[in-house]
Protein backbone atom coordinates (compact mmCIF):
# COMPACT_ATOMS: atom_id res chain seq x y z
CA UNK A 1 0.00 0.00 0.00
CA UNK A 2 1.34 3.55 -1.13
CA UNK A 3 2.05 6.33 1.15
CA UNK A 4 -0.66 8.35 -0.76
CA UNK A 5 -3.48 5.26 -0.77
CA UNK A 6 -2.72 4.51 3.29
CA UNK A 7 -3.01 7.89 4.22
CA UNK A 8 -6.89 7.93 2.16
CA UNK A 9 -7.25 4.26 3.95
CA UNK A 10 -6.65 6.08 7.26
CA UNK A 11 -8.37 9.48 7.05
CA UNK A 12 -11.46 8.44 8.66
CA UNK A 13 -9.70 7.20 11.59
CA UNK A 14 -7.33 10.18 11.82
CA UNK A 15 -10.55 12.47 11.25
CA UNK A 16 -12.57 10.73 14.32
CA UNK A 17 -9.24 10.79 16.63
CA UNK A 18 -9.47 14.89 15.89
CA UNK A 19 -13.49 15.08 16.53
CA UNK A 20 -12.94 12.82 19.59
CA UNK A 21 -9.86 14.38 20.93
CA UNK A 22 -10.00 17.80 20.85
CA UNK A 23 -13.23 17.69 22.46
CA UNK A 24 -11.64 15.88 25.43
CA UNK A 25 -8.91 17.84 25.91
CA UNK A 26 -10.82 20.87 26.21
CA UNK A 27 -12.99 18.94 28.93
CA UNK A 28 -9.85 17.95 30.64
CA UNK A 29 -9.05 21.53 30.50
CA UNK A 30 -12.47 23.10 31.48
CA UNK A 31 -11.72 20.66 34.65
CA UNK A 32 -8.15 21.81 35.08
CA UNK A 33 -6.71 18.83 35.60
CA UNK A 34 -3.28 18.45 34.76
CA UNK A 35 -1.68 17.81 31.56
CA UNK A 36 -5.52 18.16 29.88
CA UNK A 37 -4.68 18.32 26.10
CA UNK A 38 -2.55 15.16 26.61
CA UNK A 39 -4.59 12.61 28.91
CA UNK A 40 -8.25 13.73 27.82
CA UNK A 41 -7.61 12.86 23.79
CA UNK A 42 -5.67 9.88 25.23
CA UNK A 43 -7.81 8.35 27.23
CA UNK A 44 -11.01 9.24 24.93
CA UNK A 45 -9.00 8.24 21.87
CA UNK A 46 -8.30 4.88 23.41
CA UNK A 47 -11.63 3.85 25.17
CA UNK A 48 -13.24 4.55 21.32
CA UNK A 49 -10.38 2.30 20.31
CA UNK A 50 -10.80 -0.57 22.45
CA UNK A 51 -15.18 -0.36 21.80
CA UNK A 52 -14.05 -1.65 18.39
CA UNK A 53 -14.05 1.94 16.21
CA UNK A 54 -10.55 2.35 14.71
CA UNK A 55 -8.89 5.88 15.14
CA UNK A 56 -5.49 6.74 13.82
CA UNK A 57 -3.34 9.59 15.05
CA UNK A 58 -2.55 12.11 12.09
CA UNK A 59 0.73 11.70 10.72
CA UNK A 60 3.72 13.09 11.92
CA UNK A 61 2.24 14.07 14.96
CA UNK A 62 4.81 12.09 17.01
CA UNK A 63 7.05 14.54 15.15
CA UNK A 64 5.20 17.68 15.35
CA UNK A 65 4.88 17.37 19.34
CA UNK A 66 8.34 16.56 19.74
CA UNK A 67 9.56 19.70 18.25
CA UNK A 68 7.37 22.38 19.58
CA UNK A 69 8.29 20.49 22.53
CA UNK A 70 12.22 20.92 22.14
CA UNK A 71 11.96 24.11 21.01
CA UNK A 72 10.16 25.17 24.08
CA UNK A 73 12.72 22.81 26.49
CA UNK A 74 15.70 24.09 24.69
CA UNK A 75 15.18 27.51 26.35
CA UNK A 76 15.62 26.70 29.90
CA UNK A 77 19.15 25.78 29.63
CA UNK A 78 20.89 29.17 30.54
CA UNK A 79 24.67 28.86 31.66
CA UNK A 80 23.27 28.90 35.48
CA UNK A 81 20.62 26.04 34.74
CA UNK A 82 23.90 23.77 33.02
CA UNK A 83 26.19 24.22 36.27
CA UNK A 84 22.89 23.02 38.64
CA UNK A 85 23.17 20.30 36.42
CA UNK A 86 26.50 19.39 36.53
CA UNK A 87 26.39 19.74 40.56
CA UNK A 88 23.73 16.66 40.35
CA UNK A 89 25.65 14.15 37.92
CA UNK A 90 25.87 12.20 41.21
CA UNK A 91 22.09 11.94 41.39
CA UNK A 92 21.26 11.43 37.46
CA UNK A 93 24.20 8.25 37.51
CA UNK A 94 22.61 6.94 40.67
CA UNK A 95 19.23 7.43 39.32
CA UNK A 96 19.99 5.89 35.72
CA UNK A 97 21.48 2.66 37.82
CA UNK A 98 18.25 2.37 39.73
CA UNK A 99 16.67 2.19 36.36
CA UNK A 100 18.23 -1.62 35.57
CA UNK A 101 17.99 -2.70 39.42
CA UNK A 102 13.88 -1.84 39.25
CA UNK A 103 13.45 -3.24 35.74
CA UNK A 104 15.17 -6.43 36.87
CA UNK A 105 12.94 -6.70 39.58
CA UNK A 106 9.99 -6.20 37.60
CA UNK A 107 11.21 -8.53 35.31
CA UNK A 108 10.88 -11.03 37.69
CA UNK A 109 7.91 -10.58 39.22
CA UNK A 110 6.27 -10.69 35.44
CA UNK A 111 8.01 -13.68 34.35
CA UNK A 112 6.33 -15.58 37.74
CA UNK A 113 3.20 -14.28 37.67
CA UNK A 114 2.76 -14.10 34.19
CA UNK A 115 3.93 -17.09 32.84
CA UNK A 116 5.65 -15.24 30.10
CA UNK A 117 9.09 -16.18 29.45
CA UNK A 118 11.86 -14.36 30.94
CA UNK A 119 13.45 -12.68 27.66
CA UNK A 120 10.34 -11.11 26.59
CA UNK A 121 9.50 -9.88 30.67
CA UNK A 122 12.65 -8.72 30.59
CA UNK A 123 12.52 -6.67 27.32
CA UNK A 124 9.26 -5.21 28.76
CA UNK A 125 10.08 -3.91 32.13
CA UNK A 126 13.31 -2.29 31.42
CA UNK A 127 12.56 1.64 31.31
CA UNK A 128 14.20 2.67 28.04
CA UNK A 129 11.16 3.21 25.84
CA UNK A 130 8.81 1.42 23.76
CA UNK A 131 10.02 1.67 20.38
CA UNK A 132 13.89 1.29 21.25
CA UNK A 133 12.68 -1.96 23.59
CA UNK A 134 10.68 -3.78 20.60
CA UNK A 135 13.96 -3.70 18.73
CA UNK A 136 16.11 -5.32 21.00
CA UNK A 137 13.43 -7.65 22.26
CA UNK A 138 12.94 -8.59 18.49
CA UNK A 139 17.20 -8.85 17.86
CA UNK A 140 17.52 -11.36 20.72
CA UNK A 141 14.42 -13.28 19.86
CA UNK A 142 11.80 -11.82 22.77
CA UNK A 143 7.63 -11.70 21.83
CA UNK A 144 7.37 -7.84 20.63
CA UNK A 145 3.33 -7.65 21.32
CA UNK A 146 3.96 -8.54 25.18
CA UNK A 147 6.90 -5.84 25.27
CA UNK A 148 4.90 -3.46 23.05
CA UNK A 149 1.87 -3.80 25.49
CA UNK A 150 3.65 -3.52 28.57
CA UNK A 151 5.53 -0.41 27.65
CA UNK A 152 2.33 1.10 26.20
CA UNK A 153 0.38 0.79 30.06
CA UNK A 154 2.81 1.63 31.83
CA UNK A 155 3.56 4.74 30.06
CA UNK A 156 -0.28 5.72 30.05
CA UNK A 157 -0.41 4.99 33.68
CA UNK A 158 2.49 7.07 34.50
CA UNK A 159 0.85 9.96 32.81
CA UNK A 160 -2.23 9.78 34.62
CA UNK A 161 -1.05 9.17 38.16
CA UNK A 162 2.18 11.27 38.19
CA UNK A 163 0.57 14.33 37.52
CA UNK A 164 -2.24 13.93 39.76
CA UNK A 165 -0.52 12.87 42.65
CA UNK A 166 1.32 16.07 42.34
CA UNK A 167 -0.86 18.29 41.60
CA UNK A 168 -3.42 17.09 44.26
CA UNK A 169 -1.24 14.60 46.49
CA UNK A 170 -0.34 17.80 48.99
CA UNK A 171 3.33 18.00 47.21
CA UNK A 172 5.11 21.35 46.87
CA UNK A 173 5.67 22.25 43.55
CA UNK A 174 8.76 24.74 43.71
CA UNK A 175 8.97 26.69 40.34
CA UNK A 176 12.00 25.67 38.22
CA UNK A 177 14.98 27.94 38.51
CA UNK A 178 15.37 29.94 35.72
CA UNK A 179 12.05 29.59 33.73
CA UNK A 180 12.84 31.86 30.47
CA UNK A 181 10.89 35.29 29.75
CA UNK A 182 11.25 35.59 26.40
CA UNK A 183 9.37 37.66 24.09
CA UNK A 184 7.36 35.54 21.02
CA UNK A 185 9.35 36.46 17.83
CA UNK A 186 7.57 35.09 15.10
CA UNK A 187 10.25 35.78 12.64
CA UNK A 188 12.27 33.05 15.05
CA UNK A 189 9.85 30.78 16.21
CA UNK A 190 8.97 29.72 12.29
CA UNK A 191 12.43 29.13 10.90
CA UNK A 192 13.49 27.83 14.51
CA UNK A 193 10.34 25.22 14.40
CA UNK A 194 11.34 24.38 10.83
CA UNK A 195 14.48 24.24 11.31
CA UNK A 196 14.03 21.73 14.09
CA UNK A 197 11.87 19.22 11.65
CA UNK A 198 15.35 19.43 9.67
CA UNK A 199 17.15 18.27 12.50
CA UNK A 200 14.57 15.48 13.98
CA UNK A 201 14.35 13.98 10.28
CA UNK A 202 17.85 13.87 9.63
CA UNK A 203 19.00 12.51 13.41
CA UNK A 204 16.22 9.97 12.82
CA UNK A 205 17.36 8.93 9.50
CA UNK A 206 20.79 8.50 11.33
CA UNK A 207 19.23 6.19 13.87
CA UNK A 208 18.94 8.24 16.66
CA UNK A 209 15.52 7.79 18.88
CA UNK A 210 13.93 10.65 19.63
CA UNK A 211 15.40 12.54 17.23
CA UNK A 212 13.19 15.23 16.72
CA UNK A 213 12.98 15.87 20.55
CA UNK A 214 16.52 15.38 21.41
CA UNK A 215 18.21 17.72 18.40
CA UNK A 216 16.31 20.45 18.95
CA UNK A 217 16.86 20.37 22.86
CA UNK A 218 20.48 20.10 21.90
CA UNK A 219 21.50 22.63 19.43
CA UNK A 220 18.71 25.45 21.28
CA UNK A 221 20.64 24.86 24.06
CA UNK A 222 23.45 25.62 22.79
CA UNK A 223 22.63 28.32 20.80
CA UNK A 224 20.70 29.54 24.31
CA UNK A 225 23.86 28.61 26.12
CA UNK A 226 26.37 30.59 23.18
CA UNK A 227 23.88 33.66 24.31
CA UNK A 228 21.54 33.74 20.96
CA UNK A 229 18.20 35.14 21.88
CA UNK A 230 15.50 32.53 20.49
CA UNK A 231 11.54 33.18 20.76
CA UNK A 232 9.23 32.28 23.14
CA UNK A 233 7.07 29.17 22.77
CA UNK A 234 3.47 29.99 23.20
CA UNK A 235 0.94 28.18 25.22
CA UNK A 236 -1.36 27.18 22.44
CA UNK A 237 1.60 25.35 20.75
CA UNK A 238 2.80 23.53 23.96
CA UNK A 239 -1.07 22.31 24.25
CA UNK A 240 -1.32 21.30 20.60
CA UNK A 241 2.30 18.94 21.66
CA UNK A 242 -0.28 17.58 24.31
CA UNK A 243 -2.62 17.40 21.87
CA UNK A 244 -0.46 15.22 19.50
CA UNK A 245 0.80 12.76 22.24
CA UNK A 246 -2.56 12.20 23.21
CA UNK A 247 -3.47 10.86 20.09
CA UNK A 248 -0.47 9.11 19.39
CA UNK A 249 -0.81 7.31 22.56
CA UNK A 250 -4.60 6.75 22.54
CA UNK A 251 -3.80 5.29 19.05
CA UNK A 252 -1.35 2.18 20.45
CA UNK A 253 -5.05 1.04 21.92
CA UNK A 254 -6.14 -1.35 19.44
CA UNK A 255 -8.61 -3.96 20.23
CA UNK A 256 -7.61 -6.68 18.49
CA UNK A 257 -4.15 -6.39 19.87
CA UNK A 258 -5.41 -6.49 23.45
CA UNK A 259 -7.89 -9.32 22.83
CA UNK A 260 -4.93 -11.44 21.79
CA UNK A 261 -3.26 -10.47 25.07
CA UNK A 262 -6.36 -10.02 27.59
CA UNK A 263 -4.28 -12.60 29.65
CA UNK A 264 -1.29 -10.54 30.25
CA UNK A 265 -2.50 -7.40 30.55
CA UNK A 266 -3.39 -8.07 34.42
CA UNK A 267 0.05 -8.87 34.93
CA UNK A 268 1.10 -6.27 33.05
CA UNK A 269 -0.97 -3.44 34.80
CA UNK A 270 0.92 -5.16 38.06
CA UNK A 271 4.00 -4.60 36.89
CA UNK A 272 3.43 -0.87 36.02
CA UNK A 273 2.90 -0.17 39.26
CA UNK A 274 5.27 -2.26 41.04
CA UNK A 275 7.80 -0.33 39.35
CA UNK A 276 6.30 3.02 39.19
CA UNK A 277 6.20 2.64 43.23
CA UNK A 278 9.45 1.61 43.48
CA UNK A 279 10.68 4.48 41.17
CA UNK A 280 8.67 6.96 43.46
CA UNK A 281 10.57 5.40 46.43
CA UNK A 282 13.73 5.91 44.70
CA UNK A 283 12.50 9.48 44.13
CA UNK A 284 12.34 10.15 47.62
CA UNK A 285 15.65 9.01 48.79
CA UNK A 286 17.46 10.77 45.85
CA UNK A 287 15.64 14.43 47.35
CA UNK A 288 16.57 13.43 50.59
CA UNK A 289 20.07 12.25 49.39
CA UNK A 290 20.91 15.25 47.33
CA UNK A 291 18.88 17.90 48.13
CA UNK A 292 16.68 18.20 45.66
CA UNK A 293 12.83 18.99 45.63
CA UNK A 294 10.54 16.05 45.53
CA UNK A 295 8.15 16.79 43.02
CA UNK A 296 11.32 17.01 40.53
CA UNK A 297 12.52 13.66 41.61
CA UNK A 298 9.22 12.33 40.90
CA UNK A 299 8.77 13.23 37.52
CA UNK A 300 12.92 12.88 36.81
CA UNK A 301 12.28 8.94 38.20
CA UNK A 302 9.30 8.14 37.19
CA UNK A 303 9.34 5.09 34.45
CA UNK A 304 7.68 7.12 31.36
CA UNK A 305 8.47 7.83 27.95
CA UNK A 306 11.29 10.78 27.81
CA UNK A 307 8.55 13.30 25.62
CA UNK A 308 5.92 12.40 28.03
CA UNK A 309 8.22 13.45 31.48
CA UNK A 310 9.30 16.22 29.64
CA UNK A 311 5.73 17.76 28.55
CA UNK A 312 4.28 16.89 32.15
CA UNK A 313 7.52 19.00 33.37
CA UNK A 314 7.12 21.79 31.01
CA UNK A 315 3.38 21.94 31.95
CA UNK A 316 3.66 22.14 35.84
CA UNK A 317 7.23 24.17 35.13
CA UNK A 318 9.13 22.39 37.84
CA UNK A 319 12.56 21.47 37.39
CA UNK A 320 12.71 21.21 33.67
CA UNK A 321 16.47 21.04 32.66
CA UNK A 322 16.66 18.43 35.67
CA UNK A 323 13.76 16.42 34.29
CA UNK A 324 15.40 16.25 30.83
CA UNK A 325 18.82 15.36 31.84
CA UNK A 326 17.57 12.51 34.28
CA UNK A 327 15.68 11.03 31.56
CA UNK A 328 18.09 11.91 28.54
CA UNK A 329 20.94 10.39 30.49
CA UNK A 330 18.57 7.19 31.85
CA UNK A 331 17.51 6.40 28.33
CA UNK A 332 20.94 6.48 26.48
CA UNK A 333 22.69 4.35 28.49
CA UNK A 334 19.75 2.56 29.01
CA UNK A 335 19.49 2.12 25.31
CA UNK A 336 23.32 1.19 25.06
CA UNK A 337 24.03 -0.83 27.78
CA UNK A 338 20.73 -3.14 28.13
CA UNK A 339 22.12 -5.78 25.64
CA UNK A 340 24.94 -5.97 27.84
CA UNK A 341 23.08 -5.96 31.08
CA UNK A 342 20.59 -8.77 29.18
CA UNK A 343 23.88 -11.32 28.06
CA UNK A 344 25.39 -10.63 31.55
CA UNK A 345 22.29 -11.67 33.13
CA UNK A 346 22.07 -14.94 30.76
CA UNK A 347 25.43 -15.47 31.81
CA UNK A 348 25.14 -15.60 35.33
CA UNK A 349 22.14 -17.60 34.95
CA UNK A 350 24.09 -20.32 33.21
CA UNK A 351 26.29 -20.24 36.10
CA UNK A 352 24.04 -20.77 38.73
CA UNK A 353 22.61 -23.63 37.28
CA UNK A 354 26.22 -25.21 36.68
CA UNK A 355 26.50 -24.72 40.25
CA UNK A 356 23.54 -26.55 41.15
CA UNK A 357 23.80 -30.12 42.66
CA UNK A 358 22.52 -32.94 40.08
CA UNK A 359 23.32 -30.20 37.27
């Protein structure tokens, strides 16, 4: 099927998603909840999913969040912002190794419960993002739906409770340091938003995940850093990013998929939130630890999708550059080292049962 003949297949879908979500996120925002443009399309989006009506999320609009959403990150690293930073390395290491111990653990407790086999439970618990997880689960020979599932609940859990915990769980939320005032420039912002598709598409086509989050972030912040006066981000756009995750993550909702796997999604849901409260506990004894404010900590720990932390950051403006170098740093070496941490573990696990009696 063409590009030009799937995109006609899929209009319908893509046109209910837009009736469906936009109408929810301005509910969720009429309510003031928290993050509204992003979990009111998403959770709409994917209860129409699951009653059996197909809805697609528009195309690019992965892409399209992920910039406005770099663009408007990118800002907040001023010169001050970059040495706070560098004072916490301590924390972000010690954070990013907390990562593996958690996922092991969940790992674990989904293999025994679950009855699905170890590769696969491990692929799915380890924190390092959907997409990037699939791959290595399908290079070593792992089940991709169970991985693809678990990352997908998890994720959509995290962005429910995380933000409502701390908006209405009695949590101070200290303002980040440094939040930019910059005038809009319009003459900027356009080139500067184009310019960062040119970037995502190209880092992409080089294999880097993320790409059209992570470029921007990196060359506005050092543009901001070399002292170049970008333009503001306006609210609208930031909600339209919400907007677009919404959908995109309503969309991973499809019915069939989770008929095939009604059995594991129980086991699945368990392990969410085994290692969502584990991350949160982990959270706590990194503010104590270091210092730092506990709302931060939460979102900087918390087992979600990098784009996702980041927006919910943005959004309640606490501790951005911190958020984004916790989970920037988690999910590279994450990404780079779980292959490793996956043959050491088979290793180890030969060796045990050498050592066994009868063996």
């Amino acid at each position: 099927m063409t590009d030009l003949s799937s995109l006609r297949h899929r209009l319908p879908g893509i046109l209910r998603a837009l009736a469906i979500g936009i109408p929810a996120g301005a509910l969720f925002d009429w309510l003031d909840t928290p993050i509204p443009w992003m979990i009111g399309p998403m959770i709409a989006v994917a209860a129409v999913n699951l009653m059996g009506n197909t809805v697609f999320a528009p195309p690019y609009a992965r892409q399209t969040g992920q910039v406005i959403l770099g663009s408007a990150v990118a800002l907040y690293f001023t010169p001050p912002v970059v040495a706070v930073l560098g004072a916490n390395l301590g924390a972000i290491a010690a954070a990013t190794a907390s990562a593996f111990m958690i996922g092991g653990l969940g790992a674990l407790v989904l293999s025994r419960v679950s009855g699905v086999d170890g590769k696969s439970a491990f692929f799915a618990s380890i924190p390092g993002g959907a997409m990037a997880m699939a791959v290595l689960a399908d290079r070593y020979g792992a089940a991709i739906p169970p991985v693809a599932v678990a990352h997908s609940l998890r994720v959509s859990i995290v962005v429910i409770v995380v933000p409502f915990a701390l908006t209405y769980g009695g949590i101070p939320l200290e303002a980040a340091a440094y939040r930019p005032q910059l005038p809009l420039e319009v003459l900027i912002l356009v080139p500067w938003i184009a310019f960062g598709f040119l970037l995502g598409e190209i880092s992409e086509r080089l294999g880097l995940a993320n790409g059209y989050l992570l470029t921007p972030i990196f060359f506005g912040a050092a543009l901001t850093l070399g002292g170049v006066a970008l333009s503001a981000v306006p609210s609208w756009m930031t909600d339209f990013a919400q907007l677009m995750f919404g959908l995109v993550l309503g969309a991973r909702y499809e019915r069939a998929f989770f008929l095939r796997y009604k059995l594991f999604i129980p086991f699945a849901l368990l392990n969410s939130f085994f290692i969502l409260i584990v991350s949160a506990l982990v959270a706590l004894v990194l503010a104590w630890a270091f210092g730092l404010p506990i709302a931060t900590m939460l979102i900087a720990t918390a087992p979600g999708g990098l784009a996702e932390m980041t927006i919910l950051a943005q959004a309640l403006q606490v501790g951005v550059p911190v958020v984004v170098a916790f989970h920037i740093f988690r999910v590279l070496v994450v990404n780079m080292a779980t292959p490793y941490i996956y043959t050491l573990g088979l290793w180890l696990r030969a060796r045990l049962l050498r050592a066994q009696p009868g063996r």
